[in-house]
C-alpha atoms as a PDB file:
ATOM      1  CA  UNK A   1       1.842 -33.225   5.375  1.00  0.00           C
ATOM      2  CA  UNK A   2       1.350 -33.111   1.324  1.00  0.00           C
ATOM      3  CA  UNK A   3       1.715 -36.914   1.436  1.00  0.00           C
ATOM      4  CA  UNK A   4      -1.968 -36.680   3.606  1.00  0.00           C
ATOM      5  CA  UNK A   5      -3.388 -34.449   0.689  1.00  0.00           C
ATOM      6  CA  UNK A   6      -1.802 -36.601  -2.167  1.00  0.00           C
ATOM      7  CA  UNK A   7      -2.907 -40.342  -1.069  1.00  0.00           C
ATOM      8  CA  UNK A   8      -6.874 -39.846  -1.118  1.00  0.00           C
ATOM      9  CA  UNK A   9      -6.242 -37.623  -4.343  1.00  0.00           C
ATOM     10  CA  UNK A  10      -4.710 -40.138  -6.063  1.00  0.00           C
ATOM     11  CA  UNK A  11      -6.603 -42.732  -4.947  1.00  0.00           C
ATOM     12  CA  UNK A  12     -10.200 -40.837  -5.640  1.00  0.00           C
ATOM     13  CA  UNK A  13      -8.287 -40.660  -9.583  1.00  0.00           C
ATOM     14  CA  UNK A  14      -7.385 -44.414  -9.921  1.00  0.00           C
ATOM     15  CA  UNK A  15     -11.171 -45.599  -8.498  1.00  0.00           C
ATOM     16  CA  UNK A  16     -13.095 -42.896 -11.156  1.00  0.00           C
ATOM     17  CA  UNK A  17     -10.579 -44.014 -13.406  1.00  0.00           C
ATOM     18  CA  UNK A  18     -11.052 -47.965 -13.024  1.00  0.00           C
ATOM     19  CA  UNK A  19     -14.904 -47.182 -12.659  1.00  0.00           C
ATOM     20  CA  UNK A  20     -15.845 -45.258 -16.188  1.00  0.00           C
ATOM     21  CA  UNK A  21     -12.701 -46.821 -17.938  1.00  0.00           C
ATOM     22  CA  UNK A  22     -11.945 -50.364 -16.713  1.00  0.00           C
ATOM     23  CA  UNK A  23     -14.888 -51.981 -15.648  1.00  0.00           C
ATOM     24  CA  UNK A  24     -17.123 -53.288 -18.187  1.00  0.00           C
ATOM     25  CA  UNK A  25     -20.712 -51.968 -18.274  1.00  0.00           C
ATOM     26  CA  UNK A  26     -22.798 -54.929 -16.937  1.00  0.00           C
ATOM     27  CA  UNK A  27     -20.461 -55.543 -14.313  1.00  0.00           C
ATOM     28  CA  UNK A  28     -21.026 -51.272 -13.254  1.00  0.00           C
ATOM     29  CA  UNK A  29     -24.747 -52.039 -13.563  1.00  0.00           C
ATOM     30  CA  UNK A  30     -24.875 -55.090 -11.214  1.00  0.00           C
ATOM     31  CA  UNK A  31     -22.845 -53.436  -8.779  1.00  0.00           C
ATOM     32  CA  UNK A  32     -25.155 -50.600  -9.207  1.00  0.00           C
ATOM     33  CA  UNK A  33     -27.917 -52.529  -8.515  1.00  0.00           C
ATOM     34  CA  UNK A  34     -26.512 -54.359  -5.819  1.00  0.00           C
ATOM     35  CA  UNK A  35     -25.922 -50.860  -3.729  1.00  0.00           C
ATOM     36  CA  UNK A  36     -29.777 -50.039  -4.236  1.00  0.00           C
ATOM     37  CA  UNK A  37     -29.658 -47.610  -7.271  1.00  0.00           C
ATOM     38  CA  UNK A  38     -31.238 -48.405 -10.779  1.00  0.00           C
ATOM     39  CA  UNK A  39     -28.858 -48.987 -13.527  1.00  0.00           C
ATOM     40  CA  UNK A  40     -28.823 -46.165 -16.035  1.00  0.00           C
ATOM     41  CA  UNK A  41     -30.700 -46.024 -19.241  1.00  0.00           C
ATOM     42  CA  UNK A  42     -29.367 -47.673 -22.614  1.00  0.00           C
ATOM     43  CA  UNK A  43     -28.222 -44.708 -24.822  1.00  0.00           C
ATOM     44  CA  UNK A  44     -25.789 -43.970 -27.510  1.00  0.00           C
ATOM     45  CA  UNK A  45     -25.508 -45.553 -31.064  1.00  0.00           C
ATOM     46  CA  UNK A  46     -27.104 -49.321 -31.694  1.00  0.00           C
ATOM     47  CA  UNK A  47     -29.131 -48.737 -28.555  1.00  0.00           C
ATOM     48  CA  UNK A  48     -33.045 -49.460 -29.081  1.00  0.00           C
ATOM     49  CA  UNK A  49     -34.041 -45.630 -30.310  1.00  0.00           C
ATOM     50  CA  UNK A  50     -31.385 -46.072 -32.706  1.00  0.00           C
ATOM     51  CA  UNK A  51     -28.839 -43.491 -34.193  1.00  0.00           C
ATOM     52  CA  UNK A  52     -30.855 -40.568 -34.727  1.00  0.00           C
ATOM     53  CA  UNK A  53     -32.380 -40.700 -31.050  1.00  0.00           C
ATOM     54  CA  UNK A  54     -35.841 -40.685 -32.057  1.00  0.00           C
ATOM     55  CA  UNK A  55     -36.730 -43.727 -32.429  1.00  0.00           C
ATOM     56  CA  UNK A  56     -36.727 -44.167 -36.074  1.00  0.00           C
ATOM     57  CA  UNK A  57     -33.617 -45.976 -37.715  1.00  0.00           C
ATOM     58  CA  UNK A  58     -32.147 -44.092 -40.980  1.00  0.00           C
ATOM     59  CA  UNK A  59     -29.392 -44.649 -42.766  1.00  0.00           C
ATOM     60  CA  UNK A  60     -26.212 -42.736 -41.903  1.00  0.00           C
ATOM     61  CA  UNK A  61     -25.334 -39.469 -44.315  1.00  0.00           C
END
């Protein structure tokens, strides 16, 4: 009976797991895209707002 519990746990792990970790973000984004959603926003440091998130590039302190 714990194996029926176990299985989709594990499995549920290894998929999140190969989804954030393994896959490589265009390839996320075009399956993304593929199921219907929009791909999520460019963020985080060298995107196109920059380091400081406002827009405005300044050197680091």
């Amino acid at each position: 009976m714990q194996d029926l519990l176990v299985i989709p746990i594990v499995a549920a792990a290894f998929a999140w797991v190969a989804w954030t970790l393994l896959l490589p973000a265009g390839v996320r984004d075009r399956l993304r895209r593929r199921a219907g959603r929009p791909a999520p926003p460019a963020t985080g440091c060298g995107g196109c707002t920059g380091c400081c998130g406002d827009g405005e590039r300044r050197p680091p302190r």
